[in-house]
Each structure stands twice: as C-alpha cells, then as structure tokens.
C-alpha atoms as a PDB file:
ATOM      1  CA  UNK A   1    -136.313 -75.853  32.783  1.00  0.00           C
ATOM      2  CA  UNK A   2    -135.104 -73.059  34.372  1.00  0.00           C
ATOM      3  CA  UNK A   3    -135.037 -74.271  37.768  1.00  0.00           C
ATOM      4  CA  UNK A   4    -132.848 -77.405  36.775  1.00  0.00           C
ATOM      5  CA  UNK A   5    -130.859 -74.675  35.166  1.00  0.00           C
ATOM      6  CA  UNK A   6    -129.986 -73.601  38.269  1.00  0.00           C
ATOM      7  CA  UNK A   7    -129.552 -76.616  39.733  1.00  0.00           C
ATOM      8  CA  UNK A   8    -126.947 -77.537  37.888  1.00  0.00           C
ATOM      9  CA  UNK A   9    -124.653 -74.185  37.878  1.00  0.00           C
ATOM     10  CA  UNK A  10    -125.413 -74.739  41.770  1.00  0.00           C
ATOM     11  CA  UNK A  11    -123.857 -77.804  41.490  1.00  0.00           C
ATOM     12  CA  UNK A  12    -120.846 -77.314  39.251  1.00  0.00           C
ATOM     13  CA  UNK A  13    -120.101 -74.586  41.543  1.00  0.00           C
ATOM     14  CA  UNK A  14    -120.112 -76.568  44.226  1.00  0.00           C
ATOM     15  CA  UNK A  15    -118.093 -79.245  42.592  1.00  0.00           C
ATOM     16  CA  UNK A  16    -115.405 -75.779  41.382  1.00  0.00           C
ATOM     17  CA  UNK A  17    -114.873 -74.624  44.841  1.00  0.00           C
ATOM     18  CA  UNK A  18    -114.395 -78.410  46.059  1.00  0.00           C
ATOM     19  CA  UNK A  19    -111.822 -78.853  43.830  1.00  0.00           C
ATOM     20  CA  UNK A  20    -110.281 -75.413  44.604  1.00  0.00           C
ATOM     21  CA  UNK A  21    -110.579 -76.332  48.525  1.00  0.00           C
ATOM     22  CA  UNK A  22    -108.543 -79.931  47.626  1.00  0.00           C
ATOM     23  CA  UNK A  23    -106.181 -78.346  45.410  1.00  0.00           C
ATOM     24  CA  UNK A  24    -105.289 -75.689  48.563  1.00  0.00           C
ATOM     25  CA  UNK A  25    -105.253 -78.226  50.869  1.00  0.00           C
ATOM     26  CA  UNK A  26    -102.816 -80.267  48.665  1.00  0.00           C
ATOM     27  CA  UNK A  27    -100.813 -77.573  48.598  1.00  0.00           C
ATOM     28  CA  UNK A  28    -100.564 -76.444  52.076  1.00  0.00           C
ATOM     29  CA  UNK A  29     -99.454 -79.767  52.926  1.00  0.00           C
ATOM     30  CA  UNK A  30     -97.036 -79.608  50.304  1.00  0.00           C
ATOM     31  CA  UNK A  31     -95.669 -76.084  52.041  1.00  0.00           C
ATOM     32  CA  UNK A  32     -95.719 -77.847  55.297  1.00  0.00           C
ATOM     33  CA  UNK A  33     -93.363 -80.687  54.124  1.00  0.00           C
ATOM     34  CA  UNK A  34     -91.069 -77.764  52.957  1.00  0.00           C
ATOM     35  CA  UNK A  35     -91.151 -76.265  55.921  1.00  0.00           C
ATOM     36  CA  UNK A  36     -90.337 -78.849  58.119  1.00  0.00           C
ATOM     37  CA  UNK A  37     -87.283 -79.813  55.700  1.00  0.00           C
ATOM     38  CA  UNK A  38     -86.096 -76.782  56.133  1.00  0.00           C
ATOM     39  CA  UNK A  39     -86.468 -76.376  59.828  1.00  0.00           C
ATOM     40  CA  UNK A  40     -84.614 -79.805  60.140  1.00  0.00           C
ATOM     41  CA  UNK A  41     -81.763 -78.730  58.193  1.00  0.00           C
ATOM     42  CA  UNK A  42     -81.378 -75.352  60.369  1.00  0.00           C
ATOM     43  CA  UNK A  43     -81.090 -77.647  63.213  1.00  0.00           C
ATOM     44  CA  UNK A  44     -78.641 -79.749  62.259  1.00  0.00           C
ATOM     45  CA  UNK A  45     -76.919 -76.966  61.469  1.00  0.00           C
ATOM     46  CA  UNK A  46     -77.140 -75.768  64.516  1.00  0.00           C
ATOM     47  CA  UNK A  47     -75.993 -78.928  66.065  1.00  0.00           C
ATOM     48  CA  UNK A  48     -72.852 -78.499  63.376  1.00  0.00           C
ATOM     49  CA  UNK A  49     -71.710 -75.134  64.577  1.00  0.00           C
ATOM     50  CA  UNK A  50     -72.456 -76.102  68.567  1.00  0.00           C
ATOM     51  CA  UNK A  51     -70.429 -79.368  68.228  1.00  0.00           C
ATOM     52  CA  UNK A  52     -67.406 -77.899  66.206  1.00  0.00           C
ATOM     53  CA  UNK A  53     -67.219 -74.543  69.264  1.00  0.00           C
ATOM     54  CA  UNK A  54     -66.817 -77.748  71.462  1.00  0.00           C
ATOM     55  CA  UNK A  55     -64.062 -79.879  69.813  1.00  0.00           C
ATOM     56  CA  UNK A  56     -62.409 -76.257  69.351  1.00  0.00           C
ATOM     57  CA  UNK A  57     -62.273 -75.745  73.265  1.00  0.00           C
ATOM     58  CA  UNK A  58     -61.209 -79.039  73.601  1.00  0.00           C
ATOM     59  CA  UNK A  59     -58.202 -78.850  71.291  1.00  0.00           C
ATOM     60  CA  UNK A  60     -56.910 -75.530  72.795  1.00  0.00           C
ATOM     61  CA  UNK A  61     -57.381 -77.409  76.470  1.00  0.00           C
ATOM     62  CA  UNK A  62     -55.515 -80.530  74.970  1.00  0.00           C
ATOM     63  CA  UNK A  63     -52.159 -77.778  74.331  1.00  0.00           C
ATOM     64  CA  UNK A  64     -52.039 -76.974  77.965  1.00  0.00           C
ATOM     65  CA  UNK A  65     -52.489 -80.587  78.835  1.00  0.00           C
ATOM     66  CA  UNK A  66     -50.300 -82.959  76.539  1.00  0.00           C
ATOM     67  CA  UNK A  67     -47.166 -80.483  78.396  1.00  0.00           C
ATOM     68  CA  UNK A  68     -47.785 -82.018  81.283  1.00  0.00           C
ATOM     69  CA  UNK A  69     -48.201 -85.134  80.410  1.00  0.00           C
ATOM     70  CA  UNK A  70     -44.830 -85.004  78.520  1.00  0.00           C
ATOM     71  CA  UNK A  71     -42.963 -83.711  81.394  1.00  0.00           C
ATOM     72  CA  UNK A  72     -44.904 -86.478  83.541  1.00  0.00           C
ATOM     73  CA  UNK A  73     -43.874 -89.363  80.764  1.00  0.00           C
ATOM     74  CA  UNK A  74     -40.372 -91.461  81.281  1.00  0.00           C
ATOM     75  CA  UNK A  75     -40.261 -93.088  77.493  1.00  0.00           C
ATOM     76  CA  UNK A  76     -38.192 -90.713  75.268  1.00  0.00           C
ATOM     77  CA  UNK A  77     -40.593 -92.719  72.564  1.00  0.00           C
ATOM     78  CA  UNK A  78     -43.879 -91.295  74.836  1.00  0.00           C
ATOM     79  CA  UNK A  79     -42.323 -88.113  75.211  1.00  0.00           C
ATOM     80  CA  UNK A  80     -41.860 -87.394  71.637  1.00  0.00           C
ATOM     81  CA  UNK A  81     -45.187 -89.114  70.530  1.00  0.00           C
ATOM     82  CA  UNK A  82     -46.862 -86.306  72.681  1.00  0.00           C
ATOM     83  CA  UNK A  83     -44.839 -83.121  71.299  1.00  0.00           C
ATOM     84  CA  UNK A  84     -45.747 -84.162  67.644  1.00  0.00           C
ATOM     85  CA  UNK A  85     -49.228 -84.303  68.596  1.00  0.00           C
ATOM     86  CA  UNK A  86     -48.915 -81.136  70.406  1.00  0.00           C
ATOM     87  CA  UNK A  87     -47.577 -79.403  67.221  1.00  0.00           C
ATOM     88  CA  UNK A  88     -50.080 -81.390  65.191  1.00  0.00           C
ATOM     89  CA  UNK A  89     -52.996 -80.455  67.774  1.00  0.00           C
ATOM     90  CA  UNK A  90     -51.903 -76.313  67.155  1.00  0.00           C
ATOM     91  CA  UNK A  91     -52.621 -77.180  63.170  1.00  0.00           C
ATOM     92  CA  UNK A  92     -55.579 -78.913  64.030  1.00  0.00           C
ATOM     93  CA  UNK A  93     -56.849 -75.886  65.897  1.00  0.00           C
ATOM     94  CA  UNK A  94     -56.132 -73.398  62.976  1.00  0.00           C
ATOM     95  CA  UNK A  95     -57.778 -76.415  60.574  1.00  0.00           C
ATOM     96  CA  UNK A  96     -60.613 -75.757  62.799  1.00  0.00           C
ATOM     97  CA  UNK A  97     -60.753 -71.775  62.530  1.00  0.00           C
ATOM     98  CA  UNK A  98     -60.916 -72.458  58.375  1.00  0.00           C
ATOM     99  CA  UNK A  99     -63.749 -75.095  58.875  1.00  0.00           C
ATOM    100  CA  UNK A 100     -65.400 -71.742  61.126  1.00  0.00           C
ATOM    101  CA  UNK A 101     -64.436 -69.429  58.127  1.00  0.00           C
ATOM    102  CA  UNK A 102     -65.931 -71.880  55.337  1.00  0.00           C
ATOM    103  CA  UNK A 103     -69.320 -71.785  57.081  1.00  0.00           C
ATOM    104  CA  UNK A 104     -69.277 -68.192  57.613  1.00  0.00           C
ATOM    105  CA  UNK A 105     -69.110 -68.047  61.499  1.00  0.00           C
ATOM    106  CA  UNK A 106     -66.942 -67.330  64.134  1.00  0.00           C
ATOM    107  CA  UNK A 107     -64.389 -69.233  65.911  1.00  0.00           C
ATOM    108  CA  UNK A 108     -66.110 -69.711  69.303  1.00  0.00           C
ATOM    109  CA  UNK A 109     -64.685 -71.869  72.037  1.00  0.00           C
ATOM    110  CA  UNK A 110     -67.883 -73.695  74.265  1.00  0.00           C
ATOM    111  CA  UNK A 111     -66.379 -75.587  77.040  1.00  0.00           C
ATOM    112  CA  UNK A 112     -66.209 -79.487  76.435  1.00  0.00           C
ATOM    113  CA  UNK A 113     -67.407 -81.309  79.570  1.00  0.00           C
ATOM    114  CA  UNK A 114     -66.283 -84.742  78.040  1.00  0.00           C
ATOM    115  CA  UNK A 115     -62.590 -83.066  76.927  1.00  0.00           C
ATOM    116  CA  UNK A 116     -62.624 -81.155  80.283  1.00  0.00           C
ATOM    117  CA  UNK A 117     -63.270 -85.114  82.123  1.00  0.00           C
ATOM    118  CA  UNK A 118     -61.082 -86.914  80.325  1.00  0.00           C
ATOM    119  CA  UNK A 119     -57.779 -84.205  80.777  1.00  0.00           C
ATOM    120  CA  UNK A 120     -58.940 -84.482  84.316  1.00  0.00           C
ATOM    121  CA  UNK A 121     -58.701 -88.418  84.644  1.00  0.00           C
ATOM    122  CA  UNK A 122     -55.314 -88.252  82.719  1.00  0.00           C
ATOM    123  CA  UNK A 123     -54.161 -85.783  86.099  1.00  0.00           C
ATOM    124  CA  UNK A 124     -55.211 -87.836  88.268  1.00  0.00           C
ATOM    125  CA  UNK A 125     -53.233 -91.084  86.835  1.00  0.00           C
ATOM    126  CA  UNK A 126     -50.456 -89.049  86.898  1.00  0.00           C
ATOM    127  CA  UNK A 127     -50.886 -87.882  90.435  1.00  0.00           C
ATOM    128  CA  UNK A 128     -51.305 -91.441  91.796  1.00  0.00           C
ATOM    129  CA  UNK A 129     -48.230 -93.455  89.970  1.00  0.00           C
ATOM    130  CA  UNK A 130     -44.658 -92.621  90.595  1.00  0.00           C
ATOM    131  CA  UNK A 131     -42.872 -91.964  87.191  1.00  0.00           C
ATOM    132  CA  UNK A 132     -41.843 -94.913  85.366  1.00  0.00           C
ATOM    133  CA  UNK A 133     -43.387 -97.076  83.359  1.00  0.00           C
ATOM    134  CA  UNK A 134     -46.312 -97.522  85.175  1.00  0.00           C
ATOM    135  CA  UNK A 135     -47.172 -93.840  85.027  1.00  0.00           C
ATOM    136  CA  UNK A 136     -46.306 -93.772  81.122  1.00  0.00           C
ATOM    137  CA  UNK A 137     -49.089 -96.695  80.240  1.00  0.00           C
ATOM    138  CA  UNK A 138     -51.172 -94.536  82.361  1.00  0.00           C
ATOM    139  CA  UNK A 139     -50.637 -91.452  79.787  1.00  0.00           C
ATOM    140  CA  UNK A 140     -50.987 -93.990  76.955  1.00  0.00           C
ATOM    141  CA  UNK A 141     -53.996 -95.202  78.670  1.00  0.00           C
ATOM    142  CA  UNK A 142     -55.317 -91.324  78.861  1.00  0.00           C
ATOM    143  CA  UNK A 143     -54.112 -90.249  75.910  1.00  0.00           C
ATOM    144  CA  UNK A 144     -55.908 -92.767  73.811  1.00  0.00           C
ATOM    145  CA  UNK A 145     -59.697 -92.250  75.465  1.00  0.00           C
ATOM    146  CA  UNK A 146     -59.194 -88.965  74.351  1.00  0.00           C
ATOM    147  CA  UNK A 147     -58.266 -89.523  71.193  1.00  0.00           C
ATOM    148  CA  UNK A 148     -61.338 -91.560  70.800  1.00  0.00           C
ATOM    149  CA  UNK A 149     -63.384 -88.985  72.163  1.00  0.00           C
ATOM    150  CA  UNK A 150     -61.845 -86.908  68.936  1.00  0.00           C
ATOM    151  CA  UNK A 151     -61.989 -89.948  65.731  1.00  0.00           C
ATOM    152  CA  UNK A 152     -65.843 -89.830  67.375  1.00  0.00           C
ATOM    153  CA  UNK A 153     -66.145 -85.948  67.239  1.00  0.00           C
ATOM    154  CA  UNK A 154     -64.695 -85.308  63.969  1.00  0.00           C
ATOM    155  CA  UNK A 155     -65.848 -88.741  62.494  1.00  0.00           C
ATOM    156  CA  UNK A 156     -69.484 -87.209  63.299  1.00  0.00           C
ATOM    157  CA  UNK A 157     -68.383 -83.364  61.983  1.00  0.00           C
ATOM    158  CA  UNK A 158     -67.583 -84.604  58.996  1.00  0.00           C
ATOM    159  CA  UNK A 159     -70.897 -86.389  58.140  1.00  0.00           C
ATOM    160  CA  UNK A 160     -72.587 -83.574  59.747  1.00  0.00           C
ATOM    161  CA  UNK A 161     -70.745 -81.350  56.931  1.00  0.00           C
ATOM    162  CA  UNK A 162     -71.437 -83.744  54.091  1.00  0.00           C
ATOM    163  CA  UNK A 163     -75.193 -83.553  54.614  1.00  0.00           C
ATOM    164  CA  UNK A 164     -74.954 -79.984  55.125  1.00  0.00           C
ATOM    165  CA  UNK A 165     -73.381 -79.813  51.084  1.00  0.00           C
ATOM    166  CA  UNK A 166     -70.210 -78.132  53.218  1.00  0.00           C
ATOM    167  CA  UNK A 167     -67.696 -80.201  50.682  1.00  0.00           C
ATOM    168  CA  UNK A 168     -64.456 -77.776  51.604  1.00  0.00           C
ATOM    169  CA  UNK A 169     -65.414 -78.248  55.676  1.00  0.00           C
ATOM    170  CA  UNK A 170     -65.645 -82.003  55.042  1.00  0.00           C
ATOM    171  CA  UNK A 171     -62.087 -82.027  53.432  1.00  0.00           C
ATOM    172  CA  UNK A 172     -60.253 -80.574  56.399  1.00  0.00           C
ATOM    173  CA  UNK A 173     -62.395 -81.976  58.742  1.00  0.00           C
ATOM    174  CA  UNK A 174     -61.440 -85.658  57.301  1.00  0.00           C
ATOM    175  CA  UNK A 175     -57.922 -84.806  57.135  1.00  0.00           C
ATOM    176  CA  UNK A 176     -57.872 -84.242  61.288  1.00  0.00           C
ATOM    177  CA  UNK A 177     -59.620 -87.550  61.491  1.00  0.00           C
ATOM    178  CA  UNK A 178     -57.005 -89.016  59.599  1.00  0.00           C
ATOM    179  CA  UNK A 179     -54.657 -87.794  61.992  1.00  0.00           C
ATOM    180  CA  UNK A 180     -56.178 -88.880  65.142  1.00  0.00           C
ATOM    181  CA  UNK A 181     -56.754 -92.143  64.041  1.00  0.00           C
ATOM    182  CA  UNK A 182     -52.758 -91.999  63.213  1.00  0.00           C
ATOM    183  CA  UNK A 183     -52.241 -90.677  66.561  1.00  0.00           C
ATOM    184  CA  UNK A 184     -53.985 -93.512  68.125  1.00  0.00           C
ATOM    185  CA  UNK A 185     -52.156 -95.965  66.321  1.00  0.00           C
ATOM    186  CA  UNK A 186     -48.856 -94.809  67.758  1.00  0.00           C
ATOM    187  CA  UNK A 187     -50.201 -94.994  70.963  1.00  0.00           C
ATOM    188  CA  UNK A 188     -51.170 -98.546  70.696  1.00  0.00           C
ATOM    189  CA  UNK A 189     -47.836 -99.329  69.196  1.00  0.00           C
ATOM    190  CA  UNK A 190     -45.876 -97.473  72.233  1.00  0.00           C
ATOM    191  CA  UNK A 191     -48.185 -99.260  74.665  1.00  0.00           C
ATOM    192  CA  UNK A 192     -47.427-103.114  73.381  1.00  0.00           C
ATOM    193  CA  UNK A 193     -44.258-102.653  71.816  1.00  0.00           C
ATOM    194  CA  UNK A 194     -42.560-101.823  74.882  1.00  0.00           C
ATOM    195  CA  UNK A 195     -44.133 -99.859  77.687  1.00  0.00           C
ATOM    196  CA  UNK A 196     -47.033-102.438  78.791  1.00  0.00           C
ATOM    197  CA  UNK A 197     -44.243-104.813  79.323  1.00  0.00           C
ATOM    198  CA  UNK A 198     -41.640-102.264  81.150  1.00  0.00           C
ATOM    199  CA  UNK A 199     -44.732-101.517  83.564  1.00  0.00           C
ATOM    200  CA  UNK A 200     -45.487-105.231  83.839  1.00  0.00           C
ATOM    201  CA  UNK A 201     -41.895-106.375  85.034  1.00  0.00           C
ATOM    202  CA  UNK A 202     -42.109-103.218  87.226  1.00  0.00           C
ATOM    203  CA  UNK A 203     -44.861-105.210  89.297  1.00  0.00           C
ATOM    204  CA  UNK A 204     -42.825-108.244  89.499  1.00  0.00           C
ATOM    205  CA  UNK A 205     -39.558-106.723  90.777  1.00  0.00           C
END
C-alpha cells in the first residue's frame, strides 16, 4: 500500500510540473507575440520619422527651385501658379515642423534623392528649350512628377500616422495632401487649357 502510495504522489507530481512547464511555455509565447508587436510598431515608427526628415528636405529644396522655374516660365497663368505654390510650399514646411512637434522630435532635414532627381530633370528641361511655350509645358511637365512624388509621400505619412494613433499629425498631414492634389489639378488645367496647344502650334510655325 505504501509503495502505490508513492506511486501516485510521483505521478501527480509529475502531471503538476507538466502542467506548470505548458502553462510557462504558453506564456512565453504569449510574451513573444508582445514583443514582436511592439518591435514592429517601433519600426514603423521609425520609418514615420525617416520619411517625414525626407519630404521636409524636399520642400525646403522645392523654395529654391519653383524661383527658377518661375523666372524660366513665359505664361503669366504658369508664373503665378508657381508663386502660390511657393507661398503655399513655405506653410507646408512649417505644417511639417508641427507634425515634428506633435510626435515629440526634431525637425531634421535628410536629403531626398527622389526630390533632389526630379528638381534636377526640371533644370535640365529648362536648359534645353528656349522660353516659350515649349519650355513652359516642360515646367508643367516637371512640376507635376513632383507633385506626384508629394500626393505619394504625404498620402503614405498620413496612413503611417493613423496606424501610429498620431490623430493631430494625420490632420495636418491630410490637409498638405489636399493641397498637392489641388496643385496638380491646376497644373493639368494650365497644361490643356492653353499651354499644350501654344507649344503645339509653336512646332508647326
């Protein structure tokens, strides 16, 4: 009797410390999912703060480069399409310094190879056409890759932001998207309404 005794507190300690072993196991894994949530979500933050230093270097390049397209451009319509996104761009870039603020960081520029292409192409259209019409569907032309490049950017900042709970970012990230798209829209309408056609008849004199 005393032997099966034995033989069974052997066994329902075996059977406790099973249990215990499962229940541990369960539970690591458990802390492991955790874990890796959370080491996803510091990455995409991560990716959130790298990608808004970028747009904010490309935004302060755009001010030194939509002068020079305006002084390039022979449309008084072109011309003033480009200075009211020049003063919109400045907002934009202070819009961004909030968005920096929100998220507790600070506003730092990281050079934009894509912004730093595209302001490059737009040069050299303007280098090879002689001003005229020709030379102003060129700007259009420029203009409107890059403001692709940004309703891209901020389109993808602002989802960024809404997964990251960053509701206030989200607002004044949306409203510069809003405004690019806008931007873009005049462009198109500068393009066909008139200046496509101007550079057209330009080839046919």
């Amino acid at each position: 009797m005393a032997t099966t005794a034995k033989k069974t507190t052997a066994s329902k300690a075996k059977s406790t410390a099973s249990k215990s072993t499962a229940s541990k196991s369960s539970s690591n894994k458990s802390d492991g999912k955790v874990k890796a949530k959370s080491t996803a979500a510091a990455g995409l933050r991560e990716l959130f703060i790298d990608s808004l230093k970028d747009i904010y270097w490309a935004e302060k390049a755009l001010t030194k480069a939509l002068p020079k397209m305006a002084k390039n451009a022979a449309s008084e319509n072109l011309i003033t399409a480009i200075n009211d996104h020049l003063a919109v761009t400045e907002e934009q870039i202070k819009r961004l310094e909030k968005v920096f603020s929100l998220i507790g960081e600070k506003a730092t520029a990281k050079k934009c190879d894509a912004m730093e292409g595209l302001i490059k192409e737009g040069e050299s259209i303007m280098e090879e056409t002689e001003a005229g019409p020709v030379r102003d569907a060129g700007i259009i032309a420029a203009s409107q890759k890059i403001e692709h490049y940004e309703i891209a950017t901020y389109g993808t900042l602002a989802a960024f932001a809404t997964t990251l709970g960053e509701d206030d970012a989200v607002l004044l990230l949306e409203k510069t998207l809003a405004e690019e798209k806008e931007a873009d829209t005049l462009l198109t309408e500068a393009a066909y309404n008139t200046i496509n056609f101007d550079a057209k008849e330009e080839d046919q004199d």
